[in-house]
PDB file of N, CA and C in Angstrom:
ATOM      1  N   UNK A   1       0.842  -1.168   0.000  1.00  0.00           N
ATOM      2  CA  UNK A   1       0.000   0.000   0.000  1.00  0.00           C
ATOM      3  C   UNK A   1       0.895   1.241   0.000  1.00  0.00           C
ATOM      4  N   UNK A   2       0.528   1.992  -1.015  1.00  0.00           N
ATOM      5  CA  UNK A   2       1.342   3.292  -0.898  1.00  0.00           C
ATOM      6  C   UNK A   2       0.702   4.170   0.156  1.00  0.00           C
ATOM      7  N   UNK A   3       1.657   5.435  -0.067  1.00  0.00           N
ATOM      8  CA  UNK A   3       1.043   6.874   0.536  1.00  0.00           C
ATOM      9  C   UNK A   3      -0.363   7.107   0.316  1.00  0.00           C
ATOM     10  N   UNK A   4      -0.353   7.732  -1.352  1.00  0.00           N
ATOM     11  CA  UNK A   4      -1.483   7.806  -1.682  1.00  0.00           C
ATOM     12  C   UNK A   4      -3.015   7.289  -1.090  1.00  0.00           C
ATOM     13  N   UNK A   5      -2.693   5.727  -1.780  1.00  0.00           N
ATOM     14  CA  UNK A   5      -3.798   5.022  -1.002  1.00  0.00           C
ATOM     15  C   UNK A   5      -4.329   5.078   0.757  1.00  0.00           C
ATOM     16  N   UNK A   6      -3.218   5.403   1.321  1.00  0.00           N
ATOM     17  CA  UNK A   6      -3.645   5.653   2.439  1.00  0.00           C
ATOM     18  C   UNK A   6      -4.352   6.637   2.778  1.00  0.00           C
ATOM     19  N   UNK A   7      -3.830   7.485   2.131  1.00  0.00           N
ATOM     20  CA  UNK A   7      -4.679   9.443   1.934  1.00  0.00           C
ATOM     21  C   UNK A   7      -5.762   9.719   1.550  1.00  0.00           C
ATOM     22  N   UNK A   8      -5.593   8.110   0.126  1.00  0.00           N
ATOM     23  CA  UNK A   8      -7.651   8.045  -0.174  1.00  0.00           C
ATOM     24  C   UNK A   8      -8.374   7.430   0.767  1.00  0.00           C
ATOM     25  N   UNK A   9      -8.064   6.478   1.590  1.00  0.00           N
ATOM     26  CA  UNK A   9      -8.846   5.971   2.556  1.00  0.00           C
ATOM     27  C   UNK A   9      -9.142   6.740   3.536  1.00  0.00           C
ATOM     28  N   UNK A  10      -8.182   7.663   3.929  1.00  0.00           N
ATOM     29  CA  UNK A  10      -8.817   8.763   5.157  1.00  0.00           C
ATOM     30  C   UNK A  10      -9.852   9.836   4.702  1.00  0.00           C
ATOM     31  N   UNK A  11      -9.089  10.235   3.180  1.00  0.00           N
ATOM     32  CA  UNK A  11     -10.460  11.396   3.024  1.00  0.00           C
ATOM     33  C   UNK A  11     -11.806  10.416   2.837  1.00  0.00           C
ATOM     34  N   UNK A  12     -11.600   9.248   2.070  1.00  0.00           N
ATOM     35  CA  UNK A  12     -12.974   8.625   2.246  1.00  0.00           C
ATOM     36  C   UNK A  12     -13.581   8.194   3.540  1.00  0.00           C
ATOM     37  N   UNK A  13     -12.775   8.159   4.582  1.00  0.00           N
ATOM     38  CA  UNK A  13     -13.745   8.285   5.725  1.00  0.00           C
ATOM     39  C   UNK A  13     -14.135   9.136   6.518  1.00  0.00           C
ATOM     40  N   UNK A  14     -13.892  10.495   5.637  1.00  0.00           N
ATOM     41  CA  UNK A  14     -14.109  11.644   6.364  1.00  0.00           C
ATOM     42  C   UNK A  14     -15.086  11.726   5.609  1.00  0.00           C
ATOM     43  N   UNK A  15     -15.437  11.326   4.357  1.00  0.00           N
ATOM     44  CA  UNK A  15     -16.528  11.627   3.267  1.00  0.00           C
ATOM     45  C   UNK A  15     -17.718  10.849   4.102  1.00  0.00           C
ATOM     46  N   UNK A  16     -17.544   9.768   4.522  1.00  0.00           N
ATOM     47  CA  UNK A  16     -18.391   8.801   5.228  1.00  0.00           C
ATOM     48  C   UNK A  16     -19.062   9.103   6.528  1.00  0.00           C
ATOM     49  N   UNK A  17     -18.016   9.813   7.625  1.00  0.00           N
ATOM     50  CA  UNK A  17     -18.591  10.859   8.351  1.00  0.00           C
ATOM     51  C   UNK A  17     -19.635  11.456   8.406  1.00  0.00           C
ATOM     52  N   UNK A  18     -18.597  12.891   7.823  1.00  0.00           N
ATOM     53  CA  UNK A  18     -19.559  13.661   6.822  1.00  0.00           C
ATOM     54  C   UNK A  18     -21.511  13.546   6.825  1.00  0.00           C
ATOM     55  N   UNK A  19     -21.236  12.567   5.979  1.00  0.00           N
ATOM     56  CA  UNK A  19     -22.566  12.034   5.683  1.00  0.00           C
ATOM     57  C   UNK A  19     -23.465  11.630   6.677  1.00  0.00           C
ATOM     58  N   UNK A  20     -22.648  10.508   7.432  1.00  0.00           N
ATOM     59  CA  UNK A  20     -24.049   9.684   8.854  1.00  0.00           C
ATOM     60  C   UNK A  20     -23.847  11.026   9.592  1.00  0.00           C
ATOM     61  N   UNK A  21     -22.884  11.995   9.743  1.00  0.00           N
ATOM     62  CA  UNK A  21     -23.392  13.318  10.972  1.00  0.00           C
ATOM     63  C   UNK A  21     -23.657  14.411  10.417  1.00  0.00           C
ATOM     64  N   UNK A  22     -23.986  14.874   9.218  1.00  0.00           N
ATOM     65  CA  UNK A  22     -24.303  16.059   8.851  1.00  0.00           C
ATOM     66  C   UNK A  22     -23.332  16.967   8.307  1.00  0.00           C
ATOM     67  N   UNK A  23     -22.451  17.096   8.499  1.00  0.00           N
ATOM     68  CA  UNK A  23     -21.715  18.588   8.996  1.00  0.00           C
ATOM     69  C   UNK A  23     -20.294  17.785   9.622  1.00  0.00           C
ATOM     70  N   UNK A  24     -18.783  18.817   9.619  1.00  0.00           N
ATOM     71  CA  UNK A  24     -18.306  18.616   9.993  1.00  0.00           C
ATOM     72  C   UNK A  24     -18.044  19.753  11.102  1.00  0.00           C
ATOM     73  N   UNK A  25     -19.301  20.593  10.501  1.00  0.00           N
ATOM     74  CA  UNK A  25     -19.155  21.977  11.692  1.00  0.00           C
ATOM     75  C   UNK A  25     -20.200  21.351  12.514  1.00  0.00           C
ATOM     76  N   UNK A  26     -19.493  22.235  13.856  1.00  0.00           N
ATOM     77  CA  UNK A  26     -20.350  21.860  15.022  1.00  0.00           C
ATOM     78  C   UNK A  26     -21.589  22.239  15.201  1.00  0.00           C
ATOM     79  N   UNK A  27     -23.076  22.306  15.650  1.00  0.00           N
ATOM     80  CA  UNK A  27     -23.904  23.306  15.971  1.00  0.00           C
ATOM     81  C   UNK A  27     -24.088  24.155  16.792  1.00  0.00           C
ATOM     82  N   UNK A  28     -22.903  23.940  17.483  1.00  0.00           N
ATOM     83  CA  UNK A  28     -22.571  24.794  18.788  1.00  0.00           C
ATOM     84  C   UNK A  28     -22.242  26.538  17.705  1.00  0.00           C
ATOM     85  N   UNK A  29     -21.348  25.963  16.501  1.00  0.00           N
ATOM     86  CA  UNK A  29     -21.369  27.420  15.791  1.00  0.00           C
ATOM     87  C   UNK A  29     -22.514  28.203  15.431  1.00  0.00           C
ATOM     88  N   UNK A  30     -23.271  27.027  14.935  1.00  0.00           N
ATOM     89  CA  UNK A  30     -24.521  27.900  14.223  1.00  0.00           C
ATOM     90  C   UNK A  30     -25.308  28.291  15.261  1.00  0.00           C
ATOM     91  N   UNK A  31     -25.647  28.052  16.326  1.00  0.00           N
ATOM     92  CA  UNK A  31     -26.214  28.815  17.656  1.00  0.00           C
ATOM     93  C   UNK A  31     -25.240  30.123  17.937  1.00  0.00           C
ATOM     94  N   UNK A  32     -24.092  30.132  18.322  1.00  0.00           N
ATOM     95  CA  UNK A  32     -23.526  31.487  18.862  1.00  0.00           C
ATOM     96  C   UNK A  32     -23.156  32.675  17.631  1.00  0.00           C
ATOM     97  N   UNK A  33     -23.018  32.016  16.543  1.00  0.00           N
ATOM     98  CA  UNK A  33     -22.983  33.285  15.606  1.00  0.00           C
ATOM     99  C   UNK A  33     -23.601  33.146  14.291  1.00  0.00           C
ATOM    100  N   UNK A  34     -24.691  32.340  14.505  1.00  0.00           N
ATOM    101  CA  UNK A  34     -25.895  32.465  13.223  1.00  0.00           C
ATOM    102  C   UNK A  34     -26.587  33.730  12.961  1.00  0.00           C
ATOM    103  N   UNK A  35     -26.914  33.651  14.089  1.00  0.00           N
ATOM    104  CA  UNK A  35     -27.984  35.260  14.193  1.00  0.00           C
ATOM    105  C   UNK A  35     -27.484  36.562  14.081  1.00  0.00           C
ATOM    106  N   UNK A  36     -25.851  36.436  14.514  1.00  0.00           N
ATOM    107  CA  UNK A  36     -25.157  37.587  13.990  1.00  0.00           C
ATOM    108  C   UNK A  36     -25.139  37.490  12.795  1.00  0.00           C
ATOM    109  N   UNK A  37     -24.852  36.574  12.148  1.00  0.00           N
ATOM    110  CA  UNK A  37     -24.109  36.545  10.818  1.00  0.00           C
ATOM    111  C   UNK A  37     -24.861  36.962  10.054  1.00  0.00           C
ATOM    112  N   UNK A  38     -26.211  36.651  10.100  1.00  0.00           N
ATOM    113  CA  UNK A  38     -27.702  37.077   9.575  1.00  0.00           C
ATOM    114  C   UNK A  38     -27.865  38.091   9.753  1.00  0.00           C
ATOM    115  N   UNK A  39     -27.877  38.622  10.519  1.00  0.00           N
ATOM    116  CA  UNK A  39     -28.355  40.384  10.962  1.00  0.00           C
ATOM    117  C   UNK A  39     -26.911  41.144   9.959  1.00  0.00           C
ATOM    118  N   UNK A  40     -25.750  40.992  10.605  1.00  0.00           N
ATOM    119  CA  UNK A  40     -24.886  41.590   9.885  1.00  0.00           C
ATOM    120  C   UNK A  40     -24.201  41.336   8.613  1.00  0.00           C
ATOM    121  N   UNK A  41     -25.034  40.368   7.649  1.00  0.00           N
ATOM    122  CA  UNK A  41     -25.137  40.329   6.360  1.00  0.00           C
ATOM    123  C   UNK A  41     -26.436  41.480   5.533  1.00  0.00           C
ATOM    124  N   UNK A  42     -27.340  41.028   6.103  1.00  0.00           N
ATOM    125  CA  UNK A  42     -28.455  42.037   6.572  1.00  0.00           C
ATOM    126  C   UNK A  42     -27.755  43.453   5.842  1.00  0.00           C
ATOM    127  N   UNK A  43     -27.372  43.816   7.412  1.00  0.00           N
ATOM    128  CA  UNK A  43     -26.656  45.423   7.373  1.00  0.00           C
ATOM    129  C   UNK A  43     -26.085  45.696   6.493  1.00  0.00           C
ATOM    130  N   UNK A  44     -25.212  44.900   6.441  1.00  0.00           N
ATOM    131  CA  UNK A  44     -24.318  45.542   4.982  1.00  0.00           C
ATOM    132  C   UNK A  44     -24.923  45.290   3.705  1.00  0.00           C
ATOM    133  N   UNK A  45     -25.246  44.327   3.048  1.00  0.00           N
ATOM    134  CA  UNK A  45     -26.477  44.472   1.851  1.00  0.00           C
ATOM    135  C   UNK A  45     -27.402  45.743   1.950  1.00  0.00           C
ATOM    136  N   UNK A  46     -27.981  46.001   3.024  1.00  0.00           N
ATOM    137  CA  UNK A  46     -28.623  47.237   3.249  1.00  0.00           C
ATOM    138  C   UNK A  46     -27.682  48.486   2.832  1.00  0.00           C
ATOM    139  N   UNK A  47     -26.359  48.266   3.332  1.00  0.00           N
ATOM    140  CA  UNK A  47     -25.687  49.459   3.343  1.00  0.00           C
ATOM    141  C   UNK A  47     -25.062  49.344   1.718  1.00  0.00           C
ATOM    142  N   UNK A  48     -24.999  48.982   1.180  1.00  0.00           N
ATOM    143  CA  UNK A  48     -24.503  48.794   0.042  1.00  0.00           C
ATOM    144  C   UNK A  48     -25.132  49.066  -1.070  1.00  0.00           C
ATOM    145  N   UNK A  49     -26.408  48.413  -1.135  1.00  0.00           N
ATOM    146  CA  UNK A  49     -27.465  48.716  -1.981  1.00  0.00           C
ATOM    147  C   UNK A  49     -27.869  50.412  -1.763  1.00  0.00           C
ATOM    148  N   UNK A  50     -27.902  50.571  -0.572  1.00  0.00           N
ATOM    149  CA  UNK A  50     -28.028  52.250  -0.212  1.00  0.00           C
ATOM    150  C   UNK A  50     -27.440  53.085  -0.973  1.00  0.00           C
ATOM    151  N   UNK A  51     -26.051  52.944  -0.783  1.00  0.00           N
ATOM    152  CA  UNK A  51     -24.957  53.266  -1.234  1.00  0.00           C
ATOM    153  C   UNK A  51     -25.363  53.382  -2.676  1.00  0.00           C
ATOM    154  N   UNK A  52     -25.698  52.327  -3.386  1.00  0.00           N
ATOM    155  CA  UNK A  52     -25.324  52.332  -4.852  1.00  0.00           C
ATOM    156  C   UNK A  52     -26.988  53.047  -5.392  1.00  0.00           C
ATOM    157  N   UNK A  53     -27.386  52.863  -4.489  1.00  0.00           N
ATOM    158  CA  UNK A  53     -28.885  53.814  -5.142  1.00  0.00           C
ATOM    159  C   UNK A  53     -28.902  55.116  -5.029  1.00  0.00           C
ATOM    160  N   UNK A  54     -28.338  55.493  -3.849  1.00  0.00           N
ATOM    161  CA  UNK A  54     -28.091  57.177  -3.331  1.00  0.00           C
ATOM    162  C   UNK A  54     -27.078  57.984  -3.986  1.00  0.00           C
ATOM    163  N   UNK A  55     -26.097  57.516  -4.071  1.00  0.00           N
ATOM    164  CA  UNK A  55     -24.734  58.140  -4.459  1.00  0.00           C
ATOM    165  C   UNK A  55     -23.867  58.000  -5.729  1.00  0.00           C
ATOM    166  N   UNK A  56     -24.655  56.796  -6.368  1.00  0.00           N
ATOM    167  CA  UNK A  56     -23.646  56.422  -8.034  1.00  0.00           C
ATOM    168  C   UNK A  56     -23.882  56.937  -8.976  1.00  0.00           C
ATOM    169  N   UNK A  57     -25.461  57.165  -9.036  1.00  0.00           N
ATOM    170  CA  UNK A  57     -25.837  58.422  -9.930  1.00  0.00           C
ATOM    171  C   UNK A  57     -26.401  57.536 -11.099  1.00  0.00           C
ATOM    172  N   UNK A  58     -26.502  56.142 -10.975  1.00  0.00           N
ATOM    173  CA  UNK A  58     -27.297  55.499 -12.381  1.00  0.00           C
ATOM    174  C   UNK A  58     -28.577  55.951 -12.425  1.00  0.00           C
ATOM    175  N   UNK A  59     -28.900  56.133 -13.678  1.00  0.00           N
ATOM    176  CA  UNK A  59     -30.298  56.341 -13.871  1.00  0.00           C
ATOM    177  C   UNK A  59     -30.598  54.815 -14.482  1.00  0.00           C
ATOM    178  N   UNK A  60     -31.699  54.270 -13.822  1.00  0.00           N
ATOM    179  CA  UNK A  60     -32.109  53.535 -13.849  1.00  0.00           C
ATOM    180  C   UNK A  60     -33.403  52.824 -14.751  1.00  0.00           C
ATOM    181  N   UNK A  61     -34.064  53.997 -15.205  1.00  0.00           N
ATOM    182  CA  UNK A  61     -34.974  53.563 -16.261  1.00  0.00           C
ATOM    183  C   UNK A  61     -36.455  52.698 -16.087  1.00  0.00           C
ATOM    184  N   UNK A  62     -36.363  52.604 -14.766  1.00  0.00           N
ATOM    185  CA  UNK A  62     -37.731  51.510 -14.267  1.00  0.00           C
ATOM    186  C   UNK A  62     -38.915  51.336 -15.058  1.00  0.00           C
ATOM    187  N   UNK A  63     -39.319  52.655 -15.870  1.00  0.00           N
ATOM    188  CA  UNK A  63     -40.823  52.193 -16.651  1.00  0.00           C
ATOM    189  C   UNK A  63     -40.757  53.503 -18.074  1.00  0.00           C
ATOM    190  N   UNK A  64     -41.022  52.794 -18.905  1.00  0.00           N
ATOM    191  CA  UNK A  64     -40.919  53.255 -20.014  1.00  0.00           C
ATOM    192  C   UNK A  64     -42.350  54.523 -20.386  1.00  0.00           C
ATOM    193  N   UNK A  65     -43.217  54.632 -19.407  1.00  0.00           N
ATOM    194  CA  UNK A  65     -44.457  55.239 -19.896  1.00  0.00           C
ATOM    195  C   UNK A  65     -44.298  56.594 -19.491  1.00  0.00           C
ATOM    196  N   UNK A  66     -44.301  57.331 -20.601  1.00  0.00           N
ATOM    197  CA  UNK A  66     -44.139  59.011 -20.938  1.00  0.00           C
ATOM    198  C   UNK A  66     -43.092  58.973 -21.896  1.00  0.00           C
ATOM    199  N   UNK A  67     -42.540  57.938 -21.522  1.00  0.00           N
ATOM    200  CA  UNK A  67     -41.082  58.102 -22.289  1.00  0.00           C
ATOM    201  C   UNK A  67     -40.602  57.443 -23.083  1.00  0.00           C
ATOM    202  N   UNK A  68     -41.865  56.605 -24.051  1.00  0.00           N
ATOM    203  CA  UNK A  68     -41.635  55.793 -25.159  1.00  0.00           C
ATOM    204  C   UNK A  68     -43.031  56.590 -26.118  1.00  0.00           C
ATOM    205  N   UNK A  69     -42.539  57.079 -27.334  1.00  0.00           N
ATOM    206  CA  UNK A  69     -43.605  57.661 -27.868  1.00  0.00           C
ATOM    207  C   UNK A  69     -43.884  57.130 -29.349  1.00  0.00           C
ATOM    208  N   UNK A  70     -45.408  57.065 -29.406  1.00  0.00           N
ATOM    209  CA  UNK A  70     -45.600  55.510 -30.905  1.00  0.00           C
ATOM    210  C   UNK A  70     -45.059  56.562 -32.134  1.00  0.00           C
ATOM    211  N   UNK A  71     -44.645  55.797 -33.341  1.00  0.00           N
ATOM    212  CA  UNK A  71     -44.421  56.308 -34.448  1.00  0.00           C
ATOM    213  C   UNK A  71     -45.549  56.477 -34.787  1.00  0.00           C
ATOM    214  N   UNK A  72     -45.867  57.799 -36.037  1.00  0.00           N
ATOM    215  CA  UNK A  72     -46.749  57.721 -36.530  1.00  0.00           C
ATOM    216  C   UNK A  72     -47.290  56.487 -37.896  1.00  0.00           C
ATOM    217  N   UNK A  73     -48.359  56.065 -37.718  1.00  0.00           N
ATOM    218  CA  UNK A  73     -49.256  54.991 -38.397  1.00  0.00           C
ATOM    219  C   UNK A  73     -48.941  55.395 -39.990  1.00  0.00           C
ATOM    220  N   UNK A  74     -48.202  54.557 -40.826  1.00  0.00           N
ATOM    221  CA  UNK A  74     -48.422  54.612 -42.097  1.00  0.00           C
ATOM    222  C   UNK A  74     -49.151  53.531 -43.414  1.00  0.00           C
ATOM    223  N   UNK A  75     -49.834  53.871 -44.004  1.00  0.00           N
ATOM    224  CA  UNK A  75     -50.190  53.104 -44.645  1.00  0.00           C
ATOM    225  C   UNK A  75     -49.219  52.285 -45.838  1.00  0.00           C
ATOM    226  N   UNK A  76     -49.387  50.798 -45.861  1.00  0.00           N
ATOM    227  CA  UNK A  76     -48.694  50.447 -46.807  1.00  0.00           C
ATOM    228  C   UNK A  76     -48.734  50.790 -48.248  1.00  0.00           C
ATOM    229  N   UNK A  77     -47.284  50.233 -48.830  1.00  0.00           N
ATOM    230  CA  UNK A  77     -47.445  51.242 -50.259  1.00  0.00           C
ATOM    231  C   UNK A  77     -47.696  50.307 -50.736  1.00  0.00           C
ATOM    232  N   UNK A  78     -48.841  50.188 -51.822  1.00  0.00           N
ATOM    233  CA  UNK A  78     -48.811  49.142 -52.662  1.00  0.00           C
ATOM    234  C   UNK A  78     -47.941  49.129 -54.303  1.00  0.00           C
TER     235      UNK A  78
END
């Protein structure tokens, strides 16, 4: 048995793990800083989008009505 093979057998039983427990993260994480992470993803998407609506200066174009005007109707030439 080489190196290798030995290296595939461990990640495959970490793959195996893995699997029968879920996660190799604990849930002890997702309890103490889920709700932060959420809120202060939150914030900054908030602050960002702010940012780029208030201050970048795109005009944005949202609805075309006033500001699309019909050609006038011509009859075909025969």
């Amino acid at each position: 048995m080489t190196c290798t093979d030995i290296h595939s057998f461990r990640i495959a039983g970490q793959a195996v793990r893995q699997v029968r427990h879920g996660s190799t993260t604990s849930q002890d994480f997702h309890s103490k800083y889920g709700t932060g992470l959420m809120i202060g993803g939150a914030v900054f998407c908030t602050a960002v989008w702010s940012y780029v609506l208030t201050q970048t200066g795109i005009t944005w174009n949202l609805s075309p009505v006033g500001k699309v005007m019909p050609k006038e109707w011509r009859e075909a030439e025969e």
